[in-house]
Protein backbone atom coordinates (compact mmCIF):
# COMPACT_ATOMS: atom_id res chain seq x y z
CA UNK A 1 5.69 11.94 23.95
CA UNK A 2 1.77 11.81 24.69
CA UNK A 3 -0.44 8.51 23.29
CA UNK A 4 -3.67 8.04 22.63
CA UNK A 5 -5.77 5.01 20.93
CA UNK A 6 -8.15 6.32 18.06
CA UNK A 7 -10.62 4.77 15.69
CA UNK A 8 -11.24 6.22 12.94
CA UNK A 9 -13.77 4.42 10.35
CA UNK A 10 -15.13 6.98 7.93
CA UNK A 11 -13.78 9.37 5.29
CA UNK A 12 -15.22 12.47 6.66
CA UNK A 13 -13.45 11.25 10.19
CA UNK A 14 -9.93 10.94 8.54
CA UNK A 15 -10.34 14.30 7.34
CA UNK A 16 -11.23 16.05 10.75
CA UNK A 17 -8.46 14.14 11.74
CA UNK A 18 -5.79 15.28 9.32
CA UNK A 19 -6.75 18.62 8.94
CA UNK A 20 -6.54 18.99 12.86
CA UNK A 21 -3.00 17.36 13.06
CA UNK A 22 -1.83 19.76 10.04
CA UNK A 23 -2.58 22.96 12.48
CA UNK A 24 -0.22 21.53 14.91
CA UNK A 25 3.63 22.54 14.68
CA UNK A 26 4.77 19.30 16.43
CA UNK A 27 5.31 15.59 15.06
CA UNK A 28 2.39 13.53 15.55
CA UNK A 29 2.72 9.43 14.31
CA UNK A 30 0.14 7.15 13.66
CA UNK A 31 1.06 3.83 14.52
CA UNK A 32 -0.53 0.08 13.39
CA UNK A 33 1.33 -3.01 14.28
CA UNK A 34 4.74 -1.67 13.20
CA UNK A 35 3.44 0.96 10.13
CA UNK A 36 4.27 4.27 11.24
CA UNK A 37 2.62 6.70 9.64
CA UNK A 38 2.66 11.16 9.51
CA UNK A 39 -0.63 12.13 10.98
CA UNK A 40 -0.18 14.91 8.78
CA UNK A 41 -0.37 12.97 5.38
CA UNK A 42 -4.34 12.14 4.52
CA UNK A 43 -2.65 9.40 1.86
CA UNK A 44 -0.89 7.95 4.69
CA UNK A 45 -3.62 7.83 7.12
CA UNK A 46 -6.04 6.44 4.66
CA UNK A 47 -3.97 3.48 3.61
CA UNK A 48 -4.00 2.36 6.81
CA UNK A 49 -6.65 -0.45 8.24
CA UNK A 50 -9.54 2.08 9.46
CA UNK A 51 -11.23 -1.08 10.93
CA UNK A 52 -8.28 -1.22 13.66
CA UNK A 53 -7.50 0.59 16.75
CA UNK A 54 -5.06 3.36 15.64
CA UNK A 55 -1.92 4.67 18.15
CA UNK A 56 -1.33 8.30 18.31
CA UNK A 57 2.10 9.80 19.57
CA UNK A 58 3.07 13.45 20.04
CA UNK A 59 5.11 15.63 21.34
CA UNK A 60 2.85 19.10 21.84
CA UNK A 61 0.01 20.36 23.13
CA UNK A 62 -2.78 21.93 20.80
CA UNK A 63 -6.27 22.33 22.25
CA UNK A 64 -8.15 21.91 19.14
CA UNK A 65 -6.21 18.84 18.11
CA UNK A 66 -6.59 17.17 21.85
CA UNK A 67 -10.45 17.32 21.23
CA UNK A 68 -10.31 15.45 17.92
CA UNK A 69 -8.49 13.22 19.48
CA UNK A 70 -10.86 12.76 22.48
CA UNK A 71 -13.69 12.29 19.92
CA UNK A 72 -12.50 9.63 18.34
CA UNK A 73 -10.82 7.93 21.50
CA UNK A 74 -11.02 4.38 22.09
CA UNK A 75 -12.36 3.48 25.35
């Protein structure tokens, strides 16, 4: 499983988000303390605290998703 730490703080950022993780055919999680969440549900993602850091697992590699993820990586 590959992690990353994302923030995500807008709408429009959830929804790149999302809509990038639903083109992948792998699991990907979004984890908050101990919420785990589908990356794939925009209900799910948005309920969580945007204002925090966000923990990404997956388990596959998709170019377009890895540069979503880069864009919103925490540093």
């Amino acid at each position: 499983m590959l992690e990353k730490k994302i923030k995500l703080t807008e709408y429009e950022e959830v929804k790149e988000f999302v809509h990038a993780a639903e083109k992948c055919d792998f699991d990907i999680d979004v984890f908050y303390n101990r919420i785990i969440i589908d990356a794939k549900s925009m209900l799910g993602v948005l309920s969580l605290d945007l204002s925090r850091e966000l923990t990404v697992k997956y388990g596959g590699k998709n170019n377009a998703f890895e540069n979503v993820l880069c864009k919103y990586a925490c540093a």
